[in-house]
C-alpha atoms as a PDB file:
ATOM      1  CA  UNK A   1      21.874  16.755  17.336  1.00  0.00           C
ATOM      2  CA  UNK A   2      20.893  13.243  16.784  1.00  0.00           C
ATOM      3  CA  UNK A   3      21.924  11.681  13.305  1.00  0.00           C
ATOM      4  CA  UNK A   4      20.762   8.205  11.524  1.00  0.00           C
ATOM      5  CA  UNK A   5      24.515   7.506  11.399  1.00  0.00           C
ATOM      6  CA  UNK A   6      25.277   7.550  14.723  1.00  0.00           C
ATOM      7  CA  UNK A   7      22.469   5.670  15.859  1.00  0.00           C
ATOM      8  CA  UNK A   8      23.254   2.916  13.480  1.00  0.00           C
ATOM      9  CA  UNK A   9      27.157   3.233  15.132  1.00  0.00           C
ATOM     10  CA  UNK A  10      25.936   2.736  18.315  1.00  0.00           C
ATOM     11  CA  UNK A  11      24.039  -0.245  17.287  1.00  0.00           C
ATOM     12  CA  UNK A  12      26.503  -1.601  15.917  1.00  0.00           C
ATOM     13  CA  UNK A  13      28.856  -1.136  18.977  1.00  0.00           C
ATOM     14  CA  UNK A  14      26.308  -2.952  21.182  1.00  0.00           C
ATOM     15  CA  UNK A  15      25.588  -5.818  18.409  1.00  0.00           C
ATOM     16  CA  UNK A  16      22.066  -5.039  18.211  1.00  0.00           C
ATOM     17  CA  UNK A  17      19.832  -3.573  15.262  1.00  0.00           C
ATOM     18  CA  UNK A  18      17.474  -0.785  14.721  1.00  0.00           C
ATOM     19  CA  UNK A  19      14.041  -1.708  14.418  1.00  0.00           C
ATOM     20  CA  UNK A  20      12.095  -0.152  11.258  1.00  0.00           C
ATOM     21  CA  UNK A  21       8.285  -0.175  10.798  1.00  0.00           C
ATOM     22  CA  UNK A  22       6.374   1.461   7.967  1.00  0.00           C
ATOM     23  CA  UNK A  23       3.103   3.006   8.560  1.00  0.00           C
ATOM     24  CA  UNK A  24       0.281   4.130   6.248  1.00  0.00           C
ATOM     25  CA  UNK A  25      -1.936   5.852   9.036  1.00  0.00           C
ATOM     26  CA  UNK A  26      -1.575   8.075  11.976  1.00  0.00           C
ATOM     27  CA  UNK A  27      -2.688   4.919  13.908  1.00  0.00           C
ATOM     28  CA  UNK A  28       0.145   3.326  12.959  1.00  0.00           C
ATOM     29  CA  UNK A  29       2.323   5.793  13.644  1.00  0.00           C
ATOM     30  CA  UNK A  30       1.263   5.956  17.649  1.00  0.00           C
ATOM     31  CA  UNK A  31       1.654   2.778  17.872  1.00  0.00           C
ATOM     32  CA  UNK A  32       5.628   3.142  16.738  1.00  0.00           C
ATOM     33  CA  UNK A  33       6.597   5.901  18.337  1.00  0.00           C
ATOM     34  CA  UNK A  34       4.897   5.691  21.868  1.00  0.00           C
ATOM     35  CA  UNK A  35       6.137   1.757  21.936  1.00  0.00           C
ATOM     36  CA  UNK A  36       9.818   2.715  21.276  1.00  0.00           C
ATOM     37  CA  UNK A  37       9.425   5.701  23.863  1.00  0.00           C
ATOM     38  CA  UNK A  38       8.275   3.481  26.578  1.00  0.00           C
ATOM     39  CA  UNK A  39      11.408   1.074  25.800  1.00  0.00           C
ATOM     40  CA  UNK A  40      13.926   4.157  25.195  1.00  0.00           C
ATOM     41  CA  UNK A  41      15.198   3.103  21.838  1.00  0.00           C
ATOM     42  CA  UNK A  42      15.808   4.469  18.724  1.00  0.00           C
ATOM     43  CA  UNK A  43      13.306   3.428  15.976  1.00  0.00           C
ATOM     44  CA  UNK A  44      13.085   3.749  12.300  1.00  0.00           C
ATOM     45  CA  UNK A  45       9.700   5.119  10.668  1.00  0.00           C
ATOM     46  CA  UNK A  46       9.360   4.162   6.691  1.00  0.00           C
ATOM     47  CA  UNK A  47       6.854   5.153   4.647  1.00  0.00           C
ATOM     48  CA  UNK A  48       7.248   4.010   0.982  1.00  0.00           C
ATOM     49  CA  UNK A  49       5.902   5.626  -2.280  1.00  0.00           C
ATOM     50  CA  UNK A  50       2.328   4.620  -1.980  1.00  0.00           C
ATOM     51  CA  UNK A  51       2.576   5.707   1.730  1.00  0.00           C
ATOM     52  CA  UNK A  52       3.950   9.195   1.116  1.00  0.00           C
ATOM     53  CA  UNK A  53       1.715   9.750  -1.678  1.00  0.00           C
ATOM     54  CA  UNK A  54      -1.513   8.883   0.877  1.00  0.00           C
ATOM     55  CA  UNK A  55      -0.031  10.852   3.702  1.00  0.00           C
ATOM     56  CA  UNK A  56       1.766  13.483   2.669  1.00  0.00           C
ATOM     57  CA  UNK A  57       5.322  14.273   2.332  1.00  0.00           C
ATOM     58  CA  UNK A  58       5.485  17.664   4.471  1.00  0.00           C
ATOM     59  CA  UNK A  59       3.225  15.994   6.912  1.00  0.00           C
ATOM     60  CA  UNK A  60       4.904  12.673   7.950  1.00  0.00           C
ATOM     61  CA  UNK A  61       7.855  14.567   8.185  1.00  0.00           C
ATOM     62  CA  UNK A  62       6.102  17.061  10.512  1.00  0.00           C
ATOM     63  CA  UNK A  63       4.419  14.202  12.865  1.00  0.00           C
ATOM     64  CA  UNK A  64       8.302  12.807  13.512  1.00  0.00           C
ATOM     65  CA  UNK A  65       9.633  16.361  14.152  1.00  0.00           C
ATOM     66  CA  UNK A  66       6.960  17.317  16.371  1.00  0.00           C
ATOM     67  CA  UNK A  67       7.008  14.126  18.198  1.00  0.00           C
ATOM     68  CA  UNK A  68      11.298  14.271  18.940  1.00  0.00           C
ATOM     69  CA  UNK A  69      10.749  17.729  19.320  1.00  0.00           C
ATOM     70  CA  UNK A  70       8.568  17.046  22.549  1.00  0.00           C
ATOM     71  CA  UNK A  71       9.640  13.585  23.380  1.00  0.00           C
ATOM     72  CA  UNK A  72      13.259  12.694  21.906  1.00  0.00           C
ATOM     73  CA  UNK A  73      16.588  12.072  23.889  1.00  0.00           C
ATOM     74  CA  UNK A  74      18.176  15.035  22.389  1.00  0.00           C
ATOM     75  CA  UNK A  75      21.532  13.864  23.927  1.00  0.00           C
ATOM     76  CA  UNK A  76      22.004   9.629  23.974  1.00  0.00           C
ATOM     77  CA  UNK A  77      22.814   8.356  20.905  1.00  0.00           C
ATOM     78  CA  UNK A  78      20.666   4.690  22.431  1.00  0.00           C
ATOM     79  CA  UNK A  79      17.926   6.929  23.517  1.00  0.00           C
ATOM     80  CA  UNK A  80      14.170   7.209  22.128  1.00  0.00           C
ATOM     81  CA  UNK A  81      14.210   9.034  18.754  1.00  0.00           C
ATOM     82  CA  UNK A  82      12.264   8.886  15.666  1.00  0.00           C
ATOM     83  CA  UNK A  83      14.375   8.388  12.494  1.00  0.00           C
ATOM     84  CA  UNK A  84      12.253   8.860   9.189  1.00  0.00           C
ATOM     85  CA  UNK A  85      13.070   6.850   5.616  1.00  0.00           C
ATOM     86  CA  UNK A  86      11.629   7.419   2.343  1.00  0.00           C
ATOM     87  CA  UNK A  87      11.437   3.623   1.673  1.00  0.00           C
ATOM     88  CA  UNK A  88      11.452   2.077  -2.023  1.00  0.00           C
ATOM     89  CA  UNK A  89      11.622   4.908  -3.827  1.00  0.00           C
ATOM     90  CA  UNK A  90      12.032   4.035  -7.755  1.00  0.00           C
ATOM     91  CA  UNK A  91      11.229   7.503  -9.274  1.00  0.00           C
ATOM     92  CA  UNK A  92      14.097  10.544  -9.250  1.00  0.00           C
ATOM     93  CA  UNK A  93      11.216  13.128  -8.530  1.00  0.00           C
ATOM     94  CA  UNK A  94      10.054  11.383  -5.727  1.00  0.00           C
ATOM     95  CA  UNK A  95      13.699  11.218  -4.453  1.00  0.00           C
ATOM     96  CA  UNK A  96      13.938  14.359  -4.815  1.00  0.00           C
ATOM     97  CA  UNK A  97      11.030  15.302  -2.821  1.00  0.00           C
ATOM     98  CA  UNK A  98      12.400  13.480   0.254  1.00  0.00           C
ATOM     99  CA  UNK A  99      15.355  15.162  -0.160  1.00  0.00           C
ATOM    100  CA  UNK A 100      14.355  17.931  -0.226  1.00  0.00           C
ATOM    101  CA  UNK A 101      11.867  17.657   2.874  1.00  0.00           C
ATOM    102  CA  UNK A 102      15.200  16.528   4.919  1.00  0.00           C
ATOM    103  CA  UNK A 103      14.533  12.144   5.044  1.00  0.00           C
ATOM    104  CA  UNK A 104      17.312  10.711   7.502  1.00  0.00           C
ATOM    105  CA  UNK A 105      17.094   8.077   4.559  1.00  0.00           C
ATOM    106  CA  UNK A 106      16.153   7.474   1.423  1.00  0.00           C
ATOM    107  CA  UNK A 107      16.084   3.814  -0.382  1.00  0.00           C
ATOM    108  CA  UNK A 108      16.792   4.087  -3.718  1.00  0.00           C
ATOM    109  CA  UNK A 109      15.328   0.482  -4.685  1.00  0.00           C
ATOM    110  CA  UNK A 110      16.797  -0.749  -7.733  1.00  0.00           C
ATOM    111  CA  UNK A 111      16.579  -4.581  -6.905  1.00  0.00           C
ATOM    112  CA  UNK A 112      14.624  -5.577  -9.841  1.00  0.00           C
ATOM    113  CA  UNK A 113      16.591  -3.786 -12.455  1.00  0.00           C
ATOM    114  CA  UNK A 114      20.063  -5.638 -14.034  1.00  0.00           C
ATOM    115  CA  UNK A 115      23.244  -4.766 -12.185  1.00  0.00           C
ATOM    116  CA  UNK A 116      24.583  -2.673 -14.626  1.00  0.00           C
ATOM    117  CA  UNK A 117      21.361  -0.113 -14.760  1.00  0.00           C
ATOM    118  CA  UNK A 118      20.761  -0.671 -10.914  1.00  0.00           C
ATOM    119  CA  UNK A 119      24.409   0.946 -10.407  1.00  0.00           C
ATOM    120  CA  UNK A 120      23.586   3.761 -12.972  1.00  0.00           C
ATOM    121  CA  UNK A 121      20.467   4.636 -11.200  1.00  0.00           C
ATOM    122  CA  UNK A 122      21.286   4.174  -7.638  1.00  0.00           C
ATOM    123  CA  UNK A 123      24.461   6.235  -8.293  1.00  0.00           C
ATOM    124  CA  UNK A 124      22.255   9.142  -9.759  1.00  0.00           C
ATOM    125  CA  UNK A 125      20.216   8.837  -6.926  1.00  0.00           C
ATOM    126  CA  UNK A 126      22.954   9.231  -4.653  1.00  0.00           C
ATOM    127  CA  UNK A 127      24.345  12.534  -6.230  1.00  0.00           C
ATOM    128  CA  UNK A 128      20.766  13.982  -6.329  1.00  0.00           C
ATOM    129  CA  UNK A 129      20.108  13.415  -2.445  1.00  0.00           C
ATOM    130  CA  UNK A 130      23.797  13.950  -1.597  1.00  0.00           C
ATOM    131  CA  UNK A 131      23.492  17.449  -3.545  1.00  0.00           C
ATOM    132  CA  UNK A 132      20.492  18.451  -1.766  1.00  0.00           C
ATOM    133  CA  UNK A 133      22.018  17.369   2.159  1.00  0.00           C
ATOM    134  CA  UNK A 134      25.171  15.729   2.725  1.00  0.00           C
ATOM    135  CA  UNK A 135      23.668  14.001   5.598  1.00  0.00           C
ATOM    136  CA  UNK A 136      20.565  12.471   4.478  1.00  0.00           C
ATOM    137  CA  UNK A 137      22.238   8.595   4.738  1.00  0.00           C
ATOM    138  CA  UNK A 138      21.367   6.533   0.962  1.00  0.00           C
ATOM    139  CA  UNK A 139      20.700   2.684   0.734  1.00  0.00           C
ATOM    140  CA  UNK A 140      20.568   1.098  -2.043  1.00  0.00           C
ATOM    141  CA  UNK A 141      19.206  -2.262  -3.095  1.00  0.00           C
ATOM    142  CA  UNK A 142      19.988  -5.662  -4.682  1.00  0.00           C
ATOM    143  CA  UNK A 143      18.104  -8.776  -5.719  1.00  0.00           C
ATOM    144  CA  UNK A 144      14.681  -9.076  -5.762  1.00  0.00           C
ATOM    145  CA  UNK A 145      12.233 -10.181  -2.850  1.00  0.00           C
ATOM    146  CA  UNK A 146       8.840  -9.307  -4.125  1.00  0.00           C
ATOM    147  CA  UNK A 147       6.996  -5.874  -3.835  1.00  0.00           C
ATOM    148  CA  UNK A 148       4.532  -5.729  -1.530  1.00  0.00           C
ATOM    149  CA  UNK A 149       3.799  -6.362   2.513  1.00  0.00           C
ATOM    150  CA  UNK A 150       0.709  -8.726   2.423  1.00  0.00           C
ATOM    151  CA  UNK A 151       0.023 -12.528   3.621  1.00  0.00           C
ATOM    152  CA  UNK A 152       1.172 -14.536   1.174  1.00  0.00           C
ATOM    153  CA  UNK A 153       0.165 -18.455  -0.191  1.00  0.00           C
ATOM    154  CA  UNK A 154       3.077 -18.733  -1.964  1.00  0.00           C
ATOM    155  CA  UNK A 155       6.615 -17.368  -2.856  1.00  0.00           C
ATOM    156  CA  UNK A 156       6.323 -14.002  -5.347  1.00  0.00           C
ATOM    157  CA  UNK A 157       7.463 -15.035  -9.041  1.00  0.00           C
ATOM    158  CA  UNK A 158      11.214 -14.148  -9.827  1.00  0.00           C
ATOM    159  CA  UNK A 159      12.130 -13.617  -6.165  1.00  0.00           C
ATOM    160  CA  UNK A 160      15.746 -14.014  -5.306  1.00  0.00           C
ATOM    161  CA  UNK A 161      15.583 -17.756  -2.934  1.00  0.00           C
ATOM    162  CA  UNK A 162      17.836 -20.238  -4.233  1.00  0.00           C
ATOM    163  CA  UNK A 163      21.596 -19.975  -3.124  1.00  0.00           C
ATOM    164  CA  UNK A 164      22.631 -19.180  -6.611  1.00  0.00           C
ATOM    165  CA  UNK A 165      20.468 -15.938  -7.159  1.00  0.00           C
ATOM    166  CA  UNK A 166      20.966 -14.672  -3.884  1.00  0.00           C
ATOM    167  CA  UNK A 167      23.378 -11.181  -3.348  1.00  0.00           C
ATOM    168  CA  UNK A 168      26.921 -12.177  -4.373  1.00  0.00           C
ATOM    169  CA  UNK A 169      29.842 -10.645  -1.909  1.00  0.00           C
ATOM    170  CA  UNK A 170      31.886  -9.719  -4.941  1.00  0.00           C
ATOM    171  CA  UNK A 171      28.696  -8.039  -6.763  1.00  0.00           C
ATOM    172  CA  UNK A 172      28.141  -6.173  -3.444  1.00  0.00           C
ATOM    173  CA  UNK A 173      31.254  -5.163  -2.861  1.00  0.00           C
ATOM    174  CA  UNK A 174      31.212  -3.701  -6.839  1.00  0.00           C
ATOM    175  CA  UNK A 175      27.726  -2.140  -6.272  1.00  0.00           C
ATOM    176  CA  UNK A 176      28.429  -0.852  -2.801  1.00  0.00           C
ATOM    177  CA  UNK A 177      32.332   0.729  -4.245  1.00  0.00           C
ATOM    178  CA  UNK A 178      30.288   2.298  -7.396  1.00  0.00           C
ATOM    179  CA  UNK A 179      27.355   3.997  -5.742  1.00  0.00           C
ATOM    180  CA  UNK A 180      28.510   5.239  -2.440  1.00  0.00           C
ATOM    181  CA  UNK A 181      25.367   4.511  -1.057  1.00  0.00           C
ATOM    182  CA  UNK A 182      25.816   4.266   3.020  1.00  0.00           C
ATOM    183  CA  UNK A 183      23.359   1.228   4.062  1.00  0.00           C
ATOM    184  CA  UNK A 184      22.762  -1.831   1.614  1.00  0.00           C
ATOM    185  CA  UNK A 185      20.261  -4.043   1.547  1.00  0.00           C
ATOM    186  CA  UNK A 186      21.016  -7.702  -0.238  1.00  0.00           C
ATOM    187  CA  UNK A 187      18.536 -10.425  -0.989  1.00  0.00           C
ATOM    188  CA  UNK A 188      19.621 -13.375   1.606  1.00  0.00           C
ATOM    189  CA  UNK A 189      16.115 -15.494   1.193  1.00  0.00           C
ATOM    190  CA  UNK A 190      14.188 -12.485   2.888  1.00  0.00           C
ATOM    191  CA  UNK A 191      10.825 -11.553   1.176  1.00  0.00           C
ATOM    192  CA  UNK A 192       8.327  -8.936   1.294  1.00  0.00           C
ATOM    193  CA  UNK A 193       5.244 -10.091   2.844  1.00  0.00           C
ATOM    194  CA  UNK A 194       4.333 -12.946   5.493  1.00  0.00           C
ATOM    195  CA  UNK A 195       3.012 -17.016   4.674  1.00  0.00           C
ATOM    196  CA  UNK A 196      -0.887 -17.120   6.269  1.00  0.00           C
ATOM    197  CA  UNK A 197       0.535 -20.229   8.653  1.00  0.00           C
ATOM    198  CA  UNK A 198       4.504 -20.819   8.664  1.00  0.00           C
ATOM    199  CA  UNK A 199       7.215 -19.171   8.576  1.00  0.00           C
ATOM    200  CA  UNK A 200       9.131 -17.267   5.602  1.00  0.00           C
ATOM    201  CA  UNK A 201      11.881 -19.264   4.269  1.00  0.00           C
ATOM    202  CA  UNK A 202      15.114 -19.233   6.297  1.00  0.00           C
ATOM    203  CA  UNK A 203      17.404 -16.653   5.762  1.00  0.00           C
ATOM    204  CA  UNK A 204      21.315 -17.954   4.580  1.00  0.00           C
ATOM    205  CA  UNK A 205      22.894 -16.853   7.192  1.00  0.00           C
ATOM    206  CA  UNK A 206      26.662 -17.317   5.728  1.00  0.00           C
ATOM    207  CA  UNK A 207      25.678 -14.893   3.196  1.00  0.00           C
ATOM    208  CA  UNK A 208      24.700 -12.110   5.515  1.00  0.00           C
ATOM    209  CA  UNK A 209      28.762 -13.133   7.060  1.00  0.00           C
ATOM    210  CA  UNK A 210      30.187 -12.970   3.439  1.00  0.00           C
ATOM    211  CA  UNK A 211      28.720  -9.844   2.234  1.00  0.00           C
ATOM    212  CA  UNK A 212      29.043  -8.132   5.617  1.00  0.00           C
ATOM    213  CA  UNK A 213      33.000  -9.530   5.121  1.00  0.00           C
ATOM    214  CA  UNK A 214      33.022  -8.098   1.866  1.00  0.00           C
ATOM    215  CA  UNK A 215      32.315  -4.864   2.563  1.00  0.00           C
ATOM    216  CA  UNK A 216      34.653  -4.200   5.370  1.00  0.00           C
ATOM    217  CA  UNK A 217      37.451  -4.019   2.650  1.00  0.00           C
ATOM    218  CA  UNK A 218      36.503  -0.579   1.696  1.00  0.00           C
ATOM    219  CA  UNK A 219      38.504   2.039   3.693  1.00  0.00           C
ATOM    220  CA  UNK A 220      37.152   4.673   4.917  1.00  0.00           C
ATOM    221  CA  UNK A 221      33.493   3.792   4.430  1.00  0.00           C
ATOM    222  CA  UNK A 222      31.141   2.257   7.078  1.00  0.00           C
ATOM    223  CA  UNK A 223      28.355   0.474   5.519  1.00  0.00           C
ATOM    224  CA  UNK A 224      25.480  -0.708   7.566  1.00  0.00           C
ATOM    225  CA  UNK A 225      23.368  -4.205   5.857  1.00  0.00           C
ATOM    226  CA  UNK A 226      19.515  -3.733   6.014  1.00  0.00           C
ATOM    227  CA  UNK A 227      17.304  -6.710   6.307  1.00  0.00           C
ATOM    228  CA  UNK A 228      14.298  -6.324   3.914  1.00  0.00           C
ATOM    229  CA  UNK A 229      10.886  -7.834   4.141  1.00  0.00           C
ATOM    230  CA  UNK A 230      11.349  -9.712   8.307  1.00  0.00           C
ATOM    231  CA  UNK A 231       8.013 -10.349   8.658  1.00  0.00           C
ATOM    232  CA  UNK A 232       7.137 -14.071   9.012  1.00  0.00           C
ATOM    233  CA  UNK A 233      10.620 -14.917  10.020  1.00  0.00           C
ATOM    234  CA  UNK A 234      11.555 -16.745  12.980  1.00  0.00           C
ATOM    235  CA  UNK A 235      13.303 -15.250  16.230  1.00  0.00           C
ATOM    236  CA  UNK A 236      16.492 -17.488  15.711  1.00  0.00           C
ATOM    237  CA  UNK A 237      17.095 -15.962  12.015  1.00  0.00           C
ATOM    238  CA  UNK A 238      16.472 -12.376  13.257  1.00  0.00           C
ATOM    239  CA  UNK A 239      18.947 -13.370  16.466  1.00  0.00           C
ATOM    240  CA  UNK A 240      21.406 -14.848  13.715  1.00  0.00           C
ATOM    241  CA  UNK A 241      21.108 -12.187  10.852  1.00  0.00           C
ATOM    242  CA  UNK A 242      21.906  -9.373  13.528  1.00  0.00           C
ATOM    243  CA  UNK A 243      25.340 -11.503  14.803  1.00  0.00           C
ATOM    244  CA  UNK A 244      26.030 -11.826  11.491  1.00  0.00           C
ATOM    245  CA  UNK A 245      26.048  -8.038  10.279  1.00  0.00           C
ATOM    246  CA  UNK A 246      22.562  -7.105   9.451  1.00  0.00           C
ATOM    247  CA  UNK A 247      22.151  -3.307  11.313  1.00  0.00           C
ATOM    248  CA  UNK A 248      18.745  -2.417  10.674  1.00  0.00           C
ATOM    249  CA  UNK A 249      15.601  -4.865   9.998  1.00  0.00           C
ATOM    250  CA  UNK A 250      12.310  -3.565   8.649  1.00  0.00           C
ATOM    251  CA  UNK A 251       8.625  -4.735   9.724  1.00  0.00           C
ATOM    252  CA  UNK A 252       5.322  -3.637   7.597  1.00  0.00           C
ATOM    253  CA  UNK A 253       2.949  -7.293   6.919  1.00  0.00           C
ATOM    254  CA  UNK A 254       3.165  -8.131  10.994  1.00  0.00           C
ATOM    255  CA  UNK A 255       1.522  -4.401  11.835  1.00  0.00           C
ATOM    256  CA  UNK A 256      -0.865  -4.162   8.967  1.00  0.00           C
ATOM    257  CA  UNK A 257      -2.213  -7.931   9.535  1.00  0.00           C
ATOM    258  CA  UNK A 258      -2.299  -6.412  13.496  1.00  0.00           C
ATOM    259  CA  UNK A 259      -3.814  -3.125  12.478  1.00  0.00           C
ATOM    260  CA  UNK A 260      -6.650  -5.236  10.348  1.00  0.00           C
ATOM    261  CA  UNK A 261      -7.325  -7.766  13.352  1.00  0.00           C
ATOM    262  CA  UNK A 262      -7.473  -5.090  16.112  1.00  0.00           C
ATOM    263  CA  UNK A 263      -9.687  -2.788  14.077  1.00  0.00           C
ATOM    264  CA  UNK A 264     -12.315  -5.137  13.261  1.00  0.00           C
ATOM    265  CA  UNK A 265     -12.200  -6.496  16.827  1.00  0.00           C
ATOM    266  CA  UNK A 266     -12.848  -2.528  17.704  1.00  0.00           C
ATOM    267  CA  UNK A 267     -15.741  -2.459  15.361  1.00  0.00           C
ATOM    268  CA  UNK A 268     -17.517  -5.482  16.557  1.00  0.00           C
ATOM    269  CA  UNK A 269     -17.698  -4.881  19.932  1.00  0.00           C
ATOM    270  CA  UNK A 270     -18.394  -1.077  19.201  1.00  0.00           C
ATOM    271  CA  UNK A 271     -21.229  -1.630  16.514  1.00  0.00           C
ATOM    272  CA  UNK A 272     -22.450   1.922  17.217  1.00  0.00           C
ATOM    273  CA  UNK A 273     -19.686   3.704  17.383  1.00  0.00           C
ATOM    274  CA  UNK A 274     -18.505   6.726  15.423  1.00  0.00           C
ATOM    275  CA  UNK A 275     -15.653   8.302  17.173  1.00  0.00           C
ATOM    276  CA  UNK A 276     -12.502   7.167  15.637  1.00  0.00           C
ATOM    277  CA  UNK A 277     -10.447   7.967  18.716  1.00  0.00           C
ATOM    278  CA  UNK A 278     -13.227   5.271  20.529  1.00  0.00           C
ATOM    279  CA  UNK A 279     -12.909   2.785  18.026  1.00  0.00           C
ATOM    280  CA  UNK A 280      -9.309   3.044  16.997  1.00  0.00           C
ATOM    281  CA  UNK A 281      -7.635   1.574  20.846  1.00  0.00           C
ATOM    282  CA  UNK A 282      -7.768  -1.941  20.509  1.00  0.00           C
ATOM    283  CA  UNK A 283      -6.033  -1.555  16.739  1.00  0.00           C
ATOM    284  CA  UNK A 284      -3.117   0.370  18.312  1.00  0.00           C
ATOM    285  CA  UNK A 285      -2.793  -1.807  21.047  1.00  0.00           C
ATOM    286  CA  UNK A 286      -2.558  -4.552  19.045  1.00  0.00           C
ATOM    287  CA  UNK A 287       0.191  -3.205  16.527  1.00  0.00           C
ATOM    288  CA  UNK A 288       2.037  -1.905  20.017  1.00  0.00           C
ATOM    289  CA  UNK A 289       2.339  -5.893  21.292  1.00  0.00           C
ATOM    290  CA  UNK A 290       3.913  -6.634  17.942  1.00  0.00           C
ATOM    291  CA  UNK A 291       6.333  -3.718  17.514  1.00  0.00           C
ATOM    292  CA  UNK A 292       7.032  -3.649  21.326  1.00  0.00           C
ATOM    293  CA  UNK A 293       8.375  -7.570  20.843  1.00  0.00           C
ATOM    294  CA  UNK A 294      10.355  -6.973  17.870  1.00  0.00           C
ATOM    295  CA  UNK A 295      12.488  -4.083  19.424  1.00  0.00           C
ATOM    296  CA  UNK A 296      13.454  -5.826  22.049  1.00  0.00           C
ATOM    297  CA  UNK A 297      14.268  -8.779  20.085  1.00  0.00           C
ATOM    298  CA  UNK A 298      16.315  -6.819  17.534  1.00  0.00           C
ATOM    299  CA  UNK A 299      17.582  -5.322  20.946  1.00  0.00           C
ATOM    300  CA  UNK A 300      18.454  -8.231  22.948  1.00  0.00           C
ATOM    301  CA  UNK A 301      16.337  -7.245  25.479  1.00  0.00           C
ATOM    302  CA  UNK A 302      14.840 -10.018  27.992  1.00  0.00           C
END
């Protein structure tokens, strides 16, 4: 039986991180999982709030089943397999729900709220999904890095950038101790969302070391980091934020932008087209030459 956690083990082992992509669109969702199958690697599949709600909870989580059920390395731990995460999920009920339709993850996402309150909910939301499956892994969330994958002119108000608002170890350590979530995700200069023509902000790189540091001193307990919002940052910070403890990075702006591109590129030089499945090809491949060279970045492979 394949598991989240011991994907994210052997990961970890080989210094490498899982690749995570959200989708919206069946489209999208193609273009993940037949990518990662022709590389044999374990990939993450998020759909958010807004995503579930347009999908379908029942049926995302049927399109992943199906998919390993027919495809999957049943056996490798390294080996192709879908993994499916309810990403930023602020509401109990909707929690719940992805609980209850057995997630391998659910982010509780907290970031915006004051420590104190972000502990109180993320720890409720950890007894809730814990209660419903004791193996449905939790992350939880701190800082703020802006809310939504789109190409950006300028840096979202109140995002976590300069050194002194970043994730603190100490604060990490405290949130990470109090909720017993299993993956955390700091704020480290990431942000949701891509610049139209350079590169995010670079990531600090020493705080990805510290709060990595900081939370090996809790026995017992592996936590795995999670890189939030790595669109529109370079190669070298992706490189250096995976040497430096980050497990798992997540991709949405770089596949919608592709999505938008190869779509209209399929429309214009199909102008009487109606067939989806005839129209939709250049889209997918397009998303595919993204996603393919950001697994085998996060990968290390040449």
């Amino acid at each position: 039986m394949r598991t989240l956690m011991n994907a994210l083990r052997w990961a970890e082992s080989k210094g490498i991180a899982l690749g995570h992509f959200n989708i919206a669109g069946f489209e999208q969702f193609k273009a993940v999982a037949e990518t990662a199958r022709s590389i044999n690697l374990p990939v993450m599949i998020g759909v958010s709030e807004g995503e579930r709600e347009y999908l379908g909870v029942k049926l995302v989580r049927d399109w992943v089943s199906s998919y390993n059920e027919e495809y999957g390395d049943k056996e490798n731990d390294g080996g192709f397999w879908l993994f499916l995460n309810a990403d930023h999920t602020h509401d109990l009920k909707k929690v719940k729900e992805a609980a209850e339709s057995v997630f391998d993850e659910i982010l509780f996402d907290g970031g915006k709220l004051p420590l104190e309150e972000n502990i109180k909910q993320t720890k409720e939301a950890v007894n809730l999904i814990k209660s419903a499956n004791p193996d449905i892994l939790v992350e939880g969330e701190m800082g703020y890095i802006g809310s939504s994958s789109e190409v950006r002119s300028d840096i979202p108000e109140g995002a976590a950038i300069r050194p002194e608002d970043l994730t603190k170890p100490d604060e990490a350590l405290r949130f990470v101790e109090e909720t017993n979530i299993d993956l955390f995700a700091p704020a480290v200069g990431n942000i949701h969302g891509m610049f139209s023509n350079v590169p995010d902000p670079g990531l600090n790189i020493e705080r990805i070391k510290e709060i990595k540091e900081s939370l090996r001193k809790i026995p017992g307990k592996e936590i795995y980091l999670v890189l939030h919002g790595g669109s529109g940052n370079t190669e070298e910070d992706f490189l250096k934020a995976i040497d430096a403890g980050i497990s798992v990075v997540h991709i949405s702006t770089e596949i919608r932008v592709a999505w938008r591109k190869g779509l209209e590129s399929g429309l214009k030089n199909n102008p009487n087209e109606v067939a989806p499945y005839k129209v939709m090809p250049e889209s997918i491949e397009d998303m595919k030459e993204v996603i393919e060279k950001k697994l085998k970045l996060f990968a290390k492979i040449n």
